[in-house]
N, C-alpha and C. Protein backbone atom coordinates (compact mmCIF):
# COMPACT_ATOMS: atom_id res chain seq x y z
N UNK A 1 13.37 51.77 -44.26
CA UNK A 1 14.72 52.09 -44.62
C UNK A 1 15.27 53.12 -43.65
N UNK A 2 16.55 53.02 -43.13
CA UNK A 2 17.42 53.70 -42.22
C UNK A 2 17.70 55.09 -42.82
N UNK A 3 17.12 56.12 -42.21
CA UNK A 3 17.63 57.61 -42.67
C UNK A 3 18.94 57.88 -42.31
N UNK A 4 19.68 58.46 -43.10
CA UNK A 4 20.97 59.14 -42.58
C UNK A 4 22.12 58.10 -43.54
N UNK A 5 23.32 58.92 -44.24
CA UNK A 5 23.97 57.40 -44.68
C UNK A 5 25.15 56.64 -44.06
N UNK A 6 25.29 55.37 -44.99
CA UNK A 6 25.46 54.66 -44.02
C UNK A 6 26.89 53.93 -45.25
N UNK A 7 28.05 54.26 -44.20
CA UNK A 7 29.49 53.57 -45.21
C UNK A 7 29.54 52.12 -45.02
N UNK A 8 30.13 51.78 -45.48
CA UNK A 8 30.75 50.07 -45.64
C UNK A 8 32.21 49.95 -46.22
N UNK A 9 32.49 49.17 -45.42
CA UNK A 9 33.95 48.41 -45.84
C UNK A 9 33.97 46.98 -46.70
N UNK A 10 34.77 46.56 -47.19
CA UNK A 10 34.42 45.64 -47.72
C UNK A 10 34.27 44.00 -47.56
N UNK A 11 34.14 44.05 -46.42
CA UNK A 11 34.09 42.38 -45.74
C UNK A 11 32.48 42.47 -45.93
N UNK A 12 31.77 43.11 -45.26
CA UNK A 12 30.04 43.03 -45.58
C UNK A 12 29.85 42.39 -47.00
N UNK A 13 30.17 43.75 -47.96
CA UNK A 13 30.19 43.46 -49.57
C UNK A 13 30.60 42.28 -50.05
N UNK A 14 31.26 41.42 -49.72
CA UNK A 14 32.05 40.37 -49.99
C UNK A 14 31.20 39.39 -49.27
N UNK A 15 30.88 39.04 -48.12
CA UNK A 15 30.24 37.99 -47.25
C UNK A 15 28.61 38.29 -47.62
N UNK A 16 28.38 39.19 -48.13
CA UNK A 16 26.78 39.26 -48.57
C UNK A 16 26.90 38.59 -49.82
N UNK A 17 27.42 38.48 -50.85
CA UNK A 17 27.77 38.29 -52.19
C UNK A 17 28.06 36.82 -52.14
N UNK A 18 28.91 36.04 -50.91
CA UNK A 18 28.76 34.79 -51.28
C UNK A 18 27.34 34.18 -50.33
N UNK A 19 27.12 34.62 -49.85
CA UNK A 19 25.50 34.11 -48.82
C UNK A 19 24.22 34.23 -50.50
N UNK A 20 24.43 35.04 -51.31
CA UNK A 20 23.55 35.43 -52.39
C UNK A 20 22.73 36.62 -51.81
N UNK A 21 23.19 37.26 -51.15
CA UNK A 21 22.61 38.22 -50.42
C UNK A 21 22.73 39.50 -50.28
N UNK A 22 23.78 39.84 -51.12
CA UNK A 22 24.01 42.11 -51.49
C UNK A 22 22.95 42.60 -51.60
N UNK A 23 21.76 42.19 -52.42
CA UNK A 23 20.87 43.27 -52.50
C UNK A 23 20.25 43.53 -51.18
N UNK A 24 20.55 43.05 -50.09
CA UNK A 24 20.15 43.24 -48.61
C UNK A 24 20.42 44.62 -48.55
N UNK A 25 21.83 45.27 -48.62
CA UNK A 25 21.89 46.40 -48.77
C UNK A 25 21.57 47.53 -49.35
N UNK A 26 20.88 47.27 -50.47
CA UNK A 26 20.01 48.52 -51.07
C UNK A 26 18.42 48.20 -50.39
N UNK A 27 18.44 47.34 -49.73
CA UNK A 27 16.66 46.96 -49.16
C UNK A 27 16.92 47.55 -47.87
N UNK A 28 17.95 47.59 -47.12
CA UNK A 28 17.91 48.02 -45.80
C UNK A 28 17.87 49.05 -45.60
N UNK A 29 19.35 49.88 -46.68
CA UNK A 29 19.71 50.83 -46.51
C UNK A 29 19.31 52.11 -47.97
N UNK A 30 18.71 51.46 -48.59
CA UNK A 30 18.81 52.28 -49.88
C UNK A 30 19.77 52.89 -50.87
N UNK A 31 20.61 53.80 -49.87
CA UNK A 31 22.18 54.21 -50.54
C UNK A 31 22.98 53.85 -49.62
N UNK A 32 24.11 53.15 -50.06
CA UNK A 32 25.42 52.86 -49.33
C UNK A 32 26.71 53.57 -49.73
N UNK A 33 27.58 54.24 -49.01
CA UNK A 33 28.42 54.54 -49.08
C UNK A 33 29.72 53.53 -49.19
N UNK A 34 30.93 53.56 -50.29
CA UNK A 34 31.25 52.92 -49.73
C UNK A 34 33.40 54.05 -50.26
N UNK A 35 34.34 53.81 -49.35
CA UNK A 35 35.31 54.89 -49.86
C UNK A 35 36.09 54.12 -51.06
N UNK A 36 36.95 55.01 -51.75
CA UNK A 36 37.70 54.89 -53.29
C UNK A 36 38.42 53.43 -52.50
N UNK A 37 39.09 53.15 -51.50
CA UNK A 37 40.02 51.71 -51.52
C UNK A 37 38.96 50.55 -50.93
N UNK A 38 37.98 50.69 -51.05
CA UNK A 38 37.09 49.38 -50.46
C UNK A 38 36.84 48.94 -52.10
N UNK A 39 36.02 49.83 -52.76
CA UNK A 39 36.23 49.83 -54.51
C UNK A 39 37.01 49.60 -55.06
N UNK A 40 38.43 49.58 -54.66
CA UNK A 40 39.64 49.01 -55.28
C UNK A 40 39.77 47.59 -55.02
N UNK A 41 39.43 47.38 -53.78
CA UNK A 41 39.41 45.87 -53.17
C UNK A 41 38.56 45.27 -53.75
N UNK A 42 37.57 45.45 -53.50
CA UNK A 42 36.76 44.22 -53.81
C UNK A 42 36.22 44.37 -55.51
N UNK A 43 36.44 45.68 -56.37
CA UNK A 43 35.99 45.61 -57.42
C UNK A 43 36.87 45.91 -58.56
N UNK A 44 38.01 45.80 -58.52
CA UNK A 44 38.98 46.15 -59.36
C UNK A 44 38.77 45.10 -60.66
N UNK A 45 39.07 45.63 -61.57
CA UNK A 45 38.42 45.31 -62.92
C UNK A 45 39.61 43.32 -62.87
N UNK A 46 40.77 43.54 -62.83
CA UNK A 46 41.31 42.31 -62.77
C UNK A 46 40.73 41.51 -61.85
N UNK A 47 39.84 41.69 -60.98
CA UNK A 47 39.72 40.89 -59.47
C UNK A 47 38.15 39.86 -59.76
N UNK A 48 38.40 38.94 -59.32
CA UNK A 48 37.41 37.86 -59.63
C UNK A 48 36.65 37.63 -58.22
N UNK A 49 36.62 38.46 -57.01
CA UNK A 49 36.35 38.14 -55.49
C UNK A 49 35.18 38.21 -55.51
N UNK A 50 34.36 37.31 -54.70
CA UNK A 50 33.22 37.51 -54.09
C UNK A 50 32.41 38.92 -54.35
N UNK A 51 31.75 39.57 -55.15
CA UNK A 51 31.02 40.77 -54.59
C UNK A 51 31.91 41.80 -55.50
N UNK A 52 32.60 41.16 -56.33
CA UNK A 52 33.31 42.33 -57.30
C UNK A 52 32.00 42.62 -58.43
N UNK A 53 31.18 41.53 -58.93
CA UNK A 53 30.62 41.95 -60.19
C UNK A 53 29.43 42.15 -59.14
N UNK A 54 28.59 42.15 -58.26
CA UNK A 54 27.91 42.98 -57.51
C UNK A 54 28.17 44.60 -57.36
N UNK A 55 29.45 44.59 -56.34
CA UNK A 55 29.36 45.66 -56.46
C UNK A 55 30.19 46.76 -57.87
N UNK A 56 30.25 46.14 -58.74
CA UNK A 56 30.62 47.12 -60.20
C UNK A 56 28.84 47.58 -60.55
N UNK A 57 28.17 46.20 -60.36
CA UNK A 57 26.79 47.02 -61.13
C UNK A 57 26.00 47.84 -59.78
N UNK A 58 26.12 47.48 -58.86
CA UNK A 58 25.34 48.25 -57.78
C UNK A 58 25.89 49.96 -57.78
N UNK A 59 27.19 49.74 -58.09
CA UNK A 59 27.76 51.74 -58.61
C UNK A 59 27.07 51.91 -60.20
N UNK A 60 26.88 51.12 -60.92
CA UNK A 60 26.50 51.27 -62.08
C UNK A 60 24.98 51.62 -61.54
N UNK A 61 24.61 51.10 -60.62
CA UNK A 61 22.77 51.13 -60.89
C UNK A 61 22.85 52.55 -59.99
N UNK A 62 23.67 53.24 -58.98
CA UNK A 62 23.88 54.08 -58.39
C UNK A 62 23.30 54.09 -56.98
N UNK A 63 22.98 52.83 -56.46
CA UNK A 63 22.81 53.07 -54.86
C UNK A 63 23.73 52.48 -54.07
N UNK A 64 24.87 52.07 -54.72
CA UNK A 64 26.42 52.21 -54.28
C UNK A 64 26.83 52.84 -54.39
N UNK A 65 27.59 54.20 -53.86
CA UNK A 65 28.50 55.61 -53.93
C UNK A 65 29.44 55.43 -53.41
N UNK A 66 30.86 55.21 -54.52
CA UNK A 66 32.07 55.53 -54.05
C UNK A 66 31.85 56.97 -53.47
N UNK A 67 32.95 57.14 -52.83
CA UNK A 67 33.16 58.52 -52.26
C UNK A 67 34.59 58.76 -51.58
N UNK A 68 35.18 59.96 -52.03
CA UNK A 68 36.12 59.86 -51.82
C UNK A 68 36.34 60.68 -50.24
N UNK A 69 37.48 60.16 -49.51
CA UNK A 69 37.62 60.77 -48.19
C UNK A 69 38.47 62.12 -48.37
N UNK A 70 37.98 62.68 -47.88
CA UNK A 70 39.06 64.17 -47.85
C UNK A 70 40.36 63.98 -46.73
N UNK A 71 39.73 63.81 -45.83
CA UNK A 71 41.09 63.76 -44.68
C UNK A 71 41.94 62.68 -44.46
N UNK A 72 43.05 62.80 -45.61
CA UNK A 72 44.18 61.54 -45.63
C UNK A 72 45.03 61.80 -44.56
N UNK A 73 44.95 62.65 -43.47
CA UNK A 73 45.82 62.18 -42.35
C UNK A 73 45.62 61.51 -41.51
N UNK A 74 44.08 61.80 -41.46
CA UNK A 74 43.20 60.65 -40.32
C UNK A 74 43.10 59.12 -40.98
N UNK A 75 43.52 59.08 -42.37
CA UNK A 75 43.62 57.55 -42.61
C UNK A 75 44.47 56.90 -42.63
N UNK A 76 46.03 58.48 -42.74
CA UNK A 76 47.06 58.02 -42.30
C UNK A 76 47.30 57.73 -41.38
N UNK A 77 46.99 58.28 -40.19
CA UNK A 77 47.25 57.55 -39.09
C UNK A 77 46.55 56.22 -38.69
N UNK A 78 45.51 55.86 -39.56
CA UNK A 78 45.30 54.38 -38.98
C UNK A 78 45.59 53.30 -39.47
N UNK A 79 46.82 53.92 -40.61
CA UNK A 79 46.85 52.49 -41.60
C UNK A 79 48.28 51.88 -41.07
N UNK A 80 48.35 52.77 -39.72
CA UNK A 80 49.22 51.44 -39.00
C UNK A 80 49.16 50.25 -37.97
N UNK A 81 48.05 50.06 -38.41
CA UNK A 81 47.49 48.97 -37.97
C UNK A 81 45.92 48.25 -38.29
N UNK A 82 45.62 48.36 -39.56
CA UNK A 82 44.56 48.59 -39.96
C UNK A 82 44.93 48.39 -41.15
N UNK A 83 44.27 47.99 -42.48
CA UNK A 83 43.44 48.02 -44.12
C UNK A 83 43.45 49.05 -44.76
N UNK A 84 43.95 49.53 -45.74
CA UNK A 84 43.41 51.00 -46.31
C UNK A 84 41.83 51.02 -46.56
N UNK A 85 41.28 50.09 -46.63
CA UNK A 85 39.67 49.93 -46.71
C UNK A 85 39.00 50.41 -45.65
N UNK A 86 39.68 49.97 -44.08
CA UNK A 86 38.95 49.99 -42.99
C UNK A 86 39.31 50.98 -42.68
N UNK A 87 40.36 51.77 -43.30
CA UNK A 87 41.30 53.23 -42.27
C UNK A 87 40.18 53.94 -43.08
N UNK A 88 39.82 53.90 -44.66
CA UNK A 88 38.87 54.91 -45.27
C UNK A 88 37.85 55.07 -44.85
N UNK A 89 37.12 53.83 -44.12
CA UNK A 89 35.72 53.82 -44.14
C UNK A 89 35.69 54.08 -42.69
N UNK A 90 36.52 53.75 -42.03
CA UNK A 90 36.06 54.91 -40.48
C UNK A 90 36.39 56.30 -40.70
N UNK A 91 36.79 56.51 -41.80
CA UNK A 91 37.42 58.58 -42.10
C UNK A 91 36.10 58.57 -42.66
N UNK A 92 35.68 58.09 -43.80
CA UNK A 92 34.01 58.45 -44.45
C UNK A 92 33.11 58.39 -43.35
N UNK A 93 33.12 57.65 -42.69
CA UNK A 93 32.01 57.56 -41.82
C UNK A 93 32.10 59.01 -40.81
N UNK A 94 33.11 59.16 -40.22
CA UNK A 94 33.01 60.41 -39.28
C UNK A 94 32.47 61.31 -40.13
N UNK A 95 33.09 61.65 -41.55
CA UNK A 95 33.12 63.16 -42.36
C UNK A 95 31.96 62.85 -42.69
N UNK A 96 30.95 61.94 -42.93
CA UNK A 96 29.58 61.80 -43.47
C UNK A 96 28.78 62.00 -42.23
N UNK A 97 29.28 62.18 -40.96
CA UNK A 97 28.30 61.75 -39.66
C UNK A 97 27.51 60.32 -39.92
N UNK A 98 27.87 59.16 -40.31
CA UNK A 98 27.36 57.96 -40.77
C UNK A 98 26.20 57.71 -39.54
N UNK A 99 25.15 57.17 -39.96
CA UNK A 99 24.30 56.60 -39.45
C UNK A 99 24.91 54.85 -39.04
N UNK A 100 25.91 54.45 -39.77
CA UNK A 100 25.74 53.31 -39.47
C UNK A 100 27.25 52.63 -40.28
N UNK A 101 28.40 52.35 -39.79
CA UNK A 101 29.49 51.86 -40.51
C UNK A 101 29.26 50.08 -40.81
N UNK A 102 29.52 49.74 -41.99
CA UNK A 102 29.70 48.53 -41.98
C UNK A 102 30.68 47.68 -41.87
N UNK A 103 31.03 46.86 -40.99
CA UNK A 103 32.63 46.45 -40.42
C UNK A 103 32.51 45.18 -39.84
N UNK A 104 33.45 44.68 -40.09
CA UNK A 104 33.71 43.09 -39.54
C UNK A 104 34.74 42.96 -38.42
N UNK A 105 36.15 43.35 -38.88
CA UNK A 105 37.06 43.02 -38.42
C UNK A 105 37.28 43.71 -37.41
N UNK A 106 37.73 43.10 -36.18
CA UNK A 106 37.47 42.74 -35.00
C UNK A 106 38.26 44.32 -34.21
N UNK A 107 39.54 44.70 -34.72
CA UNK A 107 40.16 45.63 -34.61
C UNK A 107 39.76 46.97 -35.17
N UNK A 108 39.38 46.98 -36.22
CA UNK A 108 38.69 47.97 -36.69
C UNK A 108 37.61 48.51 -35.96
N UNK A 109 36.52 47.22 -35.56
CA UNK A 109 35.69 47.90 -34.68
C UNK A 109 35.46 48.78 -33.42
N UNK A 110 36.81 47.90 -32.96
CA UNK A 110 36.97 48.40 -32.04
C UNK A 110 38.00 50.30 -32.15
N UNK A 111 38.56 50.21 -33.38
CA UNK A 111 38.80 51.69 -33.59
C UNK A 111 37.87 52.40 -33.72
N UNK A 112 37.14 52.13 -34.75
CA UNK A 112 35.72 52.87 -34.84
C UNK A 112 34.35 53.38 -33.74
N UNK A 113 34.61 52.08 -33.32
CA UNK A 113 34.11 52.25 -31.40
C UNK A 113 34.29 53.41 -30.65
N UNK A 114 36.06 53.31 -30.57
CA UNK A 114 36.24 54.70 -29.76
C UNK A 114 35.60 55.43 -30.37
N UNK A 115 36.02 55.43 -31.53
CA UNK A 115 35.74 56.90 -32.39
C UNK A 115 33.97 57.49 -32.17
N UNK A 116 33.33 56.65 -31.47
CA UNK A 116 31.88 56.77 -30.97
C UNK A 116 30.81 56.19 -32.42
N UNK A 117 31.64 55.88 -33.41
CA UNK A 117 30.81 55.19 -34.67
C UNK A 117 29.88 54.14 -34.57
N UNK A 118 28.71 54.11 -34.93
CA UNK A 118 27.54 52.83 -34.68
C UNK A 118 27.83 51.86 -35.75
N UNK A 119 28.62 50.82 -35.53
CA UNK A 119 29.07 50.00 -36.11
C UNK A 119 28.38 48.93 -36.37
N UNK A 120 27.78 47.97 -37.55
CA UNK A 120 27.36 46.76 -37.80
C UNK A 120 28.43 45.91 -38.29
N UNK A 121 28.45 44.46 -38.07
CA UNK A 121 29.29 44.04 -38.79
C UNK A 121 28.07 42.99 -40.01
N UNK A 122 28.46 42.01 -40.67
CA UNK A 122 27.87 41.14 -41.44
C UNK A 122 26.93 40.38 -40.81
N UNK A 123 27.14 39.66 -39.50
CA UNK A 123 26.10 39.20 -38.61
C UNK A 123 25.05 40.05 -37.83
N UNK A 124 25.15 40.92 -37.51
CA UNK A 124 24.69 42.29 -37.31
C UNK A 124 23.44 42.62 -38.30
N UNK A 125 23.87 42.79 -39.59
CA UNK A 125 23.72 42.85 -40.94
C UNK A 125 21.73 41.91 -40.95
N UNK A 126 22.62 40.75 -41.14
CA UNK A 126 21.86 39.40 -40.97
C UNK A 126 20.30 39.43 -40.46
N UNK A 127 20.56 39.50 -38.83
CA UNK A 127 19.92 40.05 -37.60
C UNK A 127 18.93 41.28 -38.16
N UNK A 128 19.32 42.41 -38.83
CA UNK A 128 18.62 43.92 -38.66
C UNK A 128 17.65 42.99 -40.29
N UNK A 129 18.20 42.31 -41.14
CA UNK A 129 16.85 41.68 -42.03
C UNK A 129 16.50 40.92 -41.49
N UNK A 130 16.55 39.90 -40.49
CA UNK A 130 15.39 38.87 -39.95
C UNK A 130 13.95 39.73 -39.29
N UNK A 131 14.54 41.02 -38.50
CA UNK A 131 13.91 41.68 -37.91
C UNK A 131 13.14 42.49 -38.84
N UNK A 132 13.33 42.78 -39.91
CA UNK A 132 12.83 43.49 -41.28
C UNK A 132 12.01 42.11 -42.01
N UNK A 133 12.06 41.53 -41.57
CA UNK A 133 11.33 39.84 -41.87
C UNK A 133 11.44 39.51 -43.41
N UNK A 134 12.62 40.14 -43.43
CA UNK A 134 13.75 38.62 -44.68
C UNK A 134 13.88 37.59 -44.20
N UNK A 135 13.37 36.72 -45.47
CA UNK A 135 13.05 35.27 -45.19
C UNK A 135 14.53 34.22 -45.38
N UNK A 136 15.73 34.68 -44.15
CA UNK A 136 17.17 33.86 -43.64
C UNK A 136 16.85 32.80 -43.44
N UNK A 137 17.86 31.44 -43.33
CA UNK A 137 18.11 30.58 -42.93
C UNK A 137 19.56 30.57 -42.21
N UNK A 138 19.34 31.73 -40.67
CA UNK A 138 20.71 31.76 -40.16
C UNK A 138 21.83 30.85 -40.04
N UNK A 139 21.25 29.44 -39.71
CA UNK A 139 22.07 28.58 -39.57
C UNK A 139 22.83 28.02 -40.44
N UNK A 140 22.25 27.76 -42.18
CA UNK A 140 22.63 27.96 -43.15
C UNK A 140 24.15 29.11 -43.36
N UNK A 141 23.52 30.65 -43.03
CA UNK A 141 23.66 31.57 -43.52
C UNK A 141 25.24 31.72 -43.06
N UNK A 142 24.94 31.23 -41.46
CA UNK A 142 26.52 31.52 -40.63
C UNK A 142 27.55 30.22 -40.97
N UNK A 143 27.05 29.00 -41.39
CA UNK A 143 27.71 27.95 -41.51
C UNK A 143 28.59 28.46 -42.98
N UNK A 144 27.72 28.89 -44.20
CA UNK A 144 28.37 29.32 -45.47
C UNK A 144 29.38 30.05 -44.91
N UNK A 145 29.20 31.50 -44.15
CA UNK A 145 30.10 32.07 -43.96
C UNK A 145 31.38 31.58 -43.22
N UNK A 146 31.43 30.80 -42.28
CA UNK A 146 32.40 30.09 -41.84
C UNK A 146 33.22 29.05 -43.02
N UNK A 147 32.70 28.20 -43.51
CA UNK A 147 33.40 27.77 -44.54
C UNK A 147 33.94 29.06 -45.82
N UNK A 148 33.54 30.22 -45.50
CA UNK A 148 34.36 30.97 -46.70
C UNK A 148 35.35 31.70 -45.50
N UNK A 149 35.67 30.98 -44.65
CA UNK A 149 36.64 32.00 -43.56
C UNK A 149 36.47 33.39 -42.65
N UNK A 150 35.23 33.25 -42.47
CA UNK A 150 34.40 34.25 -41.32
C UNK A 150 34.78 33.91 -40.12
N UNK A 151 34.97 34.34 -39.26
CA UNK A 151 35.75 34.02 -38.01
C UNK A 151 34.49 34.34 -37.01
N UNK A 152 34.18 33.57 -36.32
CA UNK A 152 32.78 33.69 -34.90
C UNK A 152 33.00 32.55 -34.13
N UNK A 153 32.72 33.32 -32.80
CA UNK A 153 33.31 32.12 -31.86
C UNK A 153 32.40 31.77 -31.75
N UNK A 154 32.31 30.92 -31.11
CA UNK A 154 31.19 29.32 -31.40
C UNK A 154 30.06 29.96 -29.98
N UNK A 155 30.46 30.77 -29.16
CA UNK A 155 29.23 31.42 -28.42
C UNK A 155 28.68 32.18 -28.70
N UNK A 156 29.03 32.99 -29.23
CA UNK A 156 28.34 33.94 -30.82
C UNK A 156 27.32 33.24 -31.27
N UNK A 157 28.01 32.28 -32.32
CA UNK A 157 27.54 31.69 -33.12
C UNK A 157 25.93 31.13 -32.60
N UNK A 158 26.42 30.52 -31.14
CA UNK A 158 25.22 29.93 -30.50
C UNK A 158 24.15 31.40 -30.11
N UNK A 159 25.03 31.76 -29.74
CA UNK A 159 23.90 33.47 -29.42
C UNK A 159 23.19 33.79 -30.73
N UNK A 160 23.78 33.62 -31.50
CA UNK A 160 22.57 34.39 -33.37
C UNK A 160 21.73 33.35 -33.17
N UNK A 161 22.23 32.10 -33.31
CA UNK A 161 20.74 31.39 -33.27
C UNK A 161 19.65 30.99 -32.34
N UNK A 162 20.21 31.35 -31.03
CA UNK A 162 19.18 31.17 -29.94
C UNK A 162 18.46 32.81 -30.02
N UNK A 163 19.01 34.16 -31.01
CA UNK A 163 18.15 34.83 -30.89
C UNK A 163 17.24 34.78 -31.85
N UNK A 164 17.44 34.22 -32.73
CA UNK A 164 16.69 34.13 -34.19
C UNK A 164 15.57 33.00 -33.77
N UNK A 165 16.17 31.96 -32.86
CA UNK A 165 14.94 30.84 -32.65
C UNK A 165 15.05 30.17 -31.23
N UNK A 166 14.92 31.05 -30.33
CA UNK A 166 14.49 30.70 -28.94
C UNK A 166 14.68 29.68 -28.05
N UNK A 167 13.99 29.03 -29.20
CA UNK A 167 13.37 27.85 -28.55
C UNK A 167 13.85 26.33 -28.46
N UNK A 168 14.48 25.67 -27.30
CA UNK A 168 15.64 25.27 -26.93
C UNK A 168 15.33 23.82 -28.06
N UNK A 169 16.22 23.30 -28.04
CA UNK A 169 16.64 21.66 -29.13
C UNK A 169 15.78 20.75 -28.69
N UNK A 170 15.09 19.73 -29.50
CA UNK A 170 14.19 18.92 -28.92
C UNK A 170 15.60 17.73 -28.37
């Protein structure tokens, strides 16, 4: 397990949840951070999304931690162009010194980037349990996610699986 903690936004939470796969995150990471509007998103008591009744009991079991951000100017300034989810969770991540942000979207990362943040996204994710030798079926894993609207360009796509399995097509 990764020392130091580690925030998330809510595309991970959501794309782990339809793969059948959240508890990846308390196996990898033990405690996850995640800020008050990623918890609004994906777990709001009306909301039926992917990874809402995951993550309600994963704060219930307590190795999900909302947390709230202190510095609303630094999230103000990024929520012009950016998620209130993704503006929170690059503000948690700096004020926590994060070991590790969890992030998808493509812009975000690249904010968080500057910001010098060690960013994973969901494929990322994937990758750090194969290597922890969780028993994936990447090809499976990335195809689900594409049919729920995961966006990977198809050389990507070919890159996860030529790293996961080498060894060229008969």
């Amino acid at each position: 397990m990764a020392a130091g903690p580690v925030v998330a936004d809510a595309s991970p939470l959501i794309y782990l949840s339809v793969l059948g796969r959240f508890e990846l995150l308390r196996r990898l990471f033990g405690v996850v951070h995640i800020p008050d509007a990623v918890l609004q998103e994906v777990a709001a008591p009306a909301l039926s999304l992917p990874g809402s009744a995951e993550t309600r009991a994963a704060v219930k079991d307590g190795w999900l931690r909302p947390t709230t951000v202190r510095n609303r100017l630094a999230v103000e300034a990024l929520l012009s162009d950016l998620h209130p989810g993704e503006a929170e969770a690059i503000v948690l991540a700096r004020e926590l010194a994060a070991r590790r942000l969890l992030l998808d979207d493509r812009l975000a990362r690249n904010r968080a980037k500057a910001l010098n943040l060690p960013v994973t996204g969901t494929i990322g994710l994937l990758l750090l349990a194969r290597r922890r030798r969780e028993q994936l079926d990447m090809r499976h894993d990335l195809d689900t996610l594409v049919r729920h609207g995961f966006r990977i360009a198809p050389d990507v796509y070919e890159a996860v699986l030529r790293d996961v399995d080498p060894r060229p097509p008969l």
